[in-house]
Protein backbone atom coordinates (compact mmCIF):
# COMPACT_ATOMS: atom_id res chain seq x y z
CA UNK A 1 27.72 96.51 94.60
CA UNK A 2 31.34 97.00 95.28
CA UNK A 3 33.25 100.27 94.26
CA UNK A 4 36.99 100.25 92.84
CA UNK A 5 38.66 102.78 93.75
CA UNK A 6 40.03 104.80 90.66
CA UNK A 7 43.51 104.14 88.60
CA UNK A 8 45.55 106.71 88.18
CA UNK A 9 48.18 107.10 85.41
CA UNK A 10 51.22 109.25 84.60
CA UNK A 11 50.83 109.19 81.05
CA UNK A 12 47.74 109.93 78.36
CA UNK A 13 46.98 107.48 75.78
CA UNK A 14 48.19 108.37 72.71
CA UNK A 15 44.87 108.32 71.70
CA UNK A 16 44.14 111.67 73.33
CA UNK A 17 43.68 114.87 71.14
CA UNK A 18 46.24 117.32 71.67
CA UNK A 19 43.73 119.66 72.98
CA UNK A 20 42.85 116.77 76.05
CA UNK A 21 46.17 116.36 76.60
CA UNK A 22 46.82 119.88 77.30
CA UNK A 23 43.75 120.61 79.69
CA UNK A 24 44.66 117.40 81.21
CA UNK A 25 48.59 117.67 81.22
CA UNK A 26 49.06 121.70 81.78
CA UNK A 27 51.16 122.38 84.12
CA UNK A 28 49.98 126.16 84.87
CA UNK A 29 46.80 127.26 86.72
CA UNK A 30 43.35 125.54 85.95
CA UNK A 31 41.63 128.03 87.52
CA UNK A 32 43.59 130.50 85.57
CA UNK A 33 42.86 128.57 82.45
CA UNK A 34 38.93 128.39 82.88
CA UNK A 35 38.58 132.07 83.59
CA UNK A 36 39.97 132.81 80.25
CA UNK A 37 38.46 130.43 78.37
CA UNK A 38 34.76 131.81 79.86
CA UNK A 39 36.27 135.24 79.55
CA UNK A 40 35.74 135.92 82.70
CA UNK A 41 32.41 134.70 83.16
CA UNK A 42 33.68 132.46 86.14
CA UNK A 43 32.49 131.21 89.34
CA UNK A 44 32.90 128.97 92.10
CA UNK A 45 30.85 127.12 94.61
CA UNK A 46 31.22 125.14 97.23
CA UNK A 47 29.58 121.86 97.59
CA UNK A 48 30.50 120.09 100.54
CA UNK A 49 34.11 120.96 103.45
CA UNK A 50 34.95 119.58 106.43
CA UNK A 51 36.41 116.98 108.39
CA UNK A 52 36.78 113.63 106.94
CA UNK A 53 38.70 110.49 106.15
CA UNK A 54 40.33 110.62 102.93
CA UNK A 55 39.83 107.49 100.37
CA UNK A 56 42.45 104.79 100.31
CA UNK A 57 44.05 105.98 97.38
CA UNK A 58 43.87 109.01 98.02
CA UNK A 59 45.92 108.39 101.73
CA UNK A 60 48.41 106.44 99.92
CA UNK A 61 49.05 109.65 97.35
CA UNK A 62 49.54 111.61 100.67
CA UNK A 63 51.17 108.93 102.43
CA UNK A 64 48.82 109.64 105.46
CA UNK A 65 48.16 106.82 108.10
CA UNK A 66 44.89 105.19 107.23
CA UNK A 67 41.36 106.48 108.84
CA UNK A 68 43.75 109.58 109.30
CA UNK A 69 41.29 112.49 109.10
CA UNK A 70 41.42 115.49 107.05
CA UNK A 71 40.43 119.09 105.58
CA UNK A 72 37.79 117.80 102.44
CA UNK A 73 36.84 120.86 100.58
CA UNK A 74 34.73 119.64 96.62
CA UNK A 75 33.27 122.75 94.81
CA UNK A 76 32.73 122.91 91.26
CA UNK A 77 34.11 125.59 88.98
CA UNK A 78 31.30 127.27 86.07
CA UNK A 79 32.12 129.11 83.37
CA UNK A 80 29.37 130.48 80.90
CA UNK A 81 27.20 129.47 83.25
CA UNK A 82 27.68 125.81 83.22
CA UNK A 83 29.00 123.65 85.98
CA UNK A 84 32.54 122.55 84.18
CA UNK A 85 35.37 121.12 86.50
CA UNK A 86 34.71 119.32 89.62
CA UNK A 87 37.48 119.46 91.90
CA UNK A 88 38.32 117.40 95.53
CA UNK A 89 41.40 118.45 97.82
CA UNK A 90 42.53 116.54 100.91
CA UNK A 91 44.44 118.63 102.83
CA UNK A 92 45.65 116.89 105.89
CA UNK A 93 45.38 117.92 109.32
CA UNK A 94 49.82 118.92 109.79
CA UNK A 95 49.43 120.99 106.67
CA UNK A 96 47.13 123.45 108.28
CA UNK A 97 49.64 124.61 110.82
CA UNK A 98 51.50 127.63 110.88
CA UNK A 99 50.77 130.32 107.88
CA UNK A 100 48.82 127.63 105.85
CA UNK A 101 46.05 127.80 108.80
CA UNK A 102 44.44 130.52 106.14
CA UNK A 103 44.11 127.30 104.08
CA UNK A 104 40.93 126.16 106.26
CA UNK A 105 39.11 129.31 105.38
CA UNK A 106 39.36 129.81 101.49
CA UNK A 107 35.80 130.52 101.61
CA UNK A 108 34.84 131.17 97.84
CA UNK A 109 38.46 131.79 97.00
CA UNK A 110 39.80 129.25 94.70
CA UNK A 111 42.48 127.26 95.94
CA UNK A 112 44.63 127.31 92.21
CA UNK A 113 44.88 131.09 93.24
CA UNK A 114 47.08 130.67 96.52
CA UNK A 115 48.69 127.67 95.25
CA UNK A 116 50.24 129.50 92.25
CA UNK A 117 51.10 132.68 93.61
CA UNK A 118 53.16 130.86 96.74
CA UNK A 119 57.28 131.31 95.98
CA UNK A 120 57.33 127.48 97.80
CA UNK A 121 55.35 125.40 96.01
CA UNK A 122 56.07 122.29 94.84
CA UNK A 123 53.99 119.72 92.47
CA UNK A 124 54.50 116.56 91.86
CA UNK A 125 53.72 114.60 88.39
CA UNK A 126 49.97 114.81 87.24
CA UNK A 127 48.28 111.53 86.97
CA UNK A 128 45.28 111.21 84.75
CA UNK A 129 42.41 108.90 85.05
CA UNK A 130 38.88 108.04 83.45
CA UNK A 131 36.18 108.30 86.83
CA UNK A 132 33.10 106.31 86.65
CA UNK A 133 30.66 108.72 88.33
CA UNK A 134 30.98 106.99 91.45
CA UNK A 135 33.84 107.84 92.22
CA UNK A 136 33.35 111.47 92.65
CA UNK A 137 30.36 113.48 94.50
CA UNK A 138 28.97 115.35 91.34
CA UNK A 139 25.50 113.83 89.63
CA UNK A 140 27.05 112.52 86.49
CA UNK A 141 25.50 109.40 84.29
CA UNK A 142 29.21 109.51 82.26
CA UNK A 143 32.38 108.72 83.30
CA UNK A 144 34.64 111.87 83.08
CA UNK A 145 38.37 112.54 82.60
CA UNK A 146 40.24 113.93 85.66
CA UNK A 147 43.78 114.76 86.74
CA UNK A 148 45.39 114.92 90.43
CA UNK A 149 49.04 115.80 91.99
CA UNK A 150 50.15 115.98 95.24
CA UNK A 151 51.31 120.17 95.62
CA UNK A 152 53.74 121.09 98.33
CA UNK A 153 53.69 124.30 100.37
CA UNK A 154 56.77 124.78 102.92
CA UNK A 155 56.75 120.94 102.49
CA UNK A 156 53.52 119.94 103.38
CA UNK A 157 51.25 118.19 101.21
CA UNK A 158 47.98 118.50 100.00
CA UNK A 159 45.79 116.31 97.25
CA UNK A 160 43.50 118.12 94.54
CA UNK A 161 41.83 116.38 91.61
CA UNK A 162 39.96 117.62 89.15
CA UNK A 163 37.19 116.48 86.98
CA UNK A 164 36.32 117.82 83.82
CA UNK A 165 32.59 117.41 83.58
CA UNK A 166 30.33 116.56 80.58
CA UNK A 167 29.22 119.96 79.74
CA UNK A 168 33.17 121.20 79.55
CA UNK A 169 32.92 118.98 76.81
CA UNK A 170 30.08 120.87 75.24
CA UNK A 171 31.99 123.87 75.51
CA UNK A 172 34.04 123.01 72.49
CA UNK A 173 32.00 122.23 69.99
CA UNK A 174 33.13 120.14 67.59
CA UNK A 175 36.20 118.88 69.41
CA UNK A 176 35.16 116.76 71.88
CA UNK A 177 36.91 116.73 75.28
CA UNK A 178 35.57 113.49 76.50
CA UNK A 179 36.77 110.14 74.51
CA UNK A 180 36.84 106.82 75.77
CA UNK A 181 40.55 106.00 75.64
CA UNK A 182 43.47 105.98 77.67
């Protein structure tokens, strides 16, 4: 069976809830955002980094070369003890260079906390899209929403999406996070 790769879009539905559309279309730290709304109960793991060829659309977001390897790093942030944002960054190879070398090693360390705290970064628009579970490396039987943007540090690029995983939903009861529109 043949795999589409995902669609992006730069605007919601209208159909979202104003509560989607801010976890999906905030501009601020995600990180930031999930360790207050688990009041601190927070944590991250990593689940797979290393070198690796980026996916097509994901290249063409970076405008890298294709088959052009890269820094994949996918961990998956928990708060009150359940597994609630998955999240993929493609940092290529020339954006490792100089004082963003420290970039290869984040270790445990989210990457939303050096991002936002650097005086030159830059992000571009957030795109939105509705992943079938195939097309990102969590076990999932539901397609999820997810956001990505290109960020900028001294000018050099780097890729992170971000999937907000069935039991984020769960987390606000009552107000579903996950709908089927877009």
């Amino acid at each position: 069976m043949r795999t589409h790769a995902p669609r992006w879009h730069k605007q919601a539905s209208p159909d979202l809830s104003q509560q989607q559309k801010q976890w999906l279309l905030g501009t601020g730290s995600l990180t930031q955002k999930l360790i207050e709304a688990s009041q601190g109960d927070f944590s991250l793991r990593i689940l797979r980094q290393g070198l690796a060829t980026p996916r097509v659309d994901e290249a063409k977001a970076l405008k890298l070369p294709a088959r052009q390897q890269a820094l994949i790093r996918e961990i998956v942030m928990s708060g009150a003890g359940q597994d609630w944002v998955f999240a993929r960054s493609v940092l290529p190879l020339s954006t490792l260079t100089g004082r963003l070398r420290q970039l290869k090693t984040l270790d445990n360390r989210p990457l939303g906390a050096l991002l936002f705290k650097d005086p030159t970064m830059q992000r571009s628009a957030i795109e939105i899209s509705r992943l079938e579970p195939h097309n990102f490396n969590y076990p999932s039987t539901t397609a999820c929403w997810s956001r990505r943007s290109v960020f900028r540090l001294d000018q050099k690029p780097l890729l992170v999406a971000e999937v907000f995983l069935p039991s984020f939903e769960h987390f606000y009861q009552g107000q579903p996070f996950i709908k089927d529109h877009l």
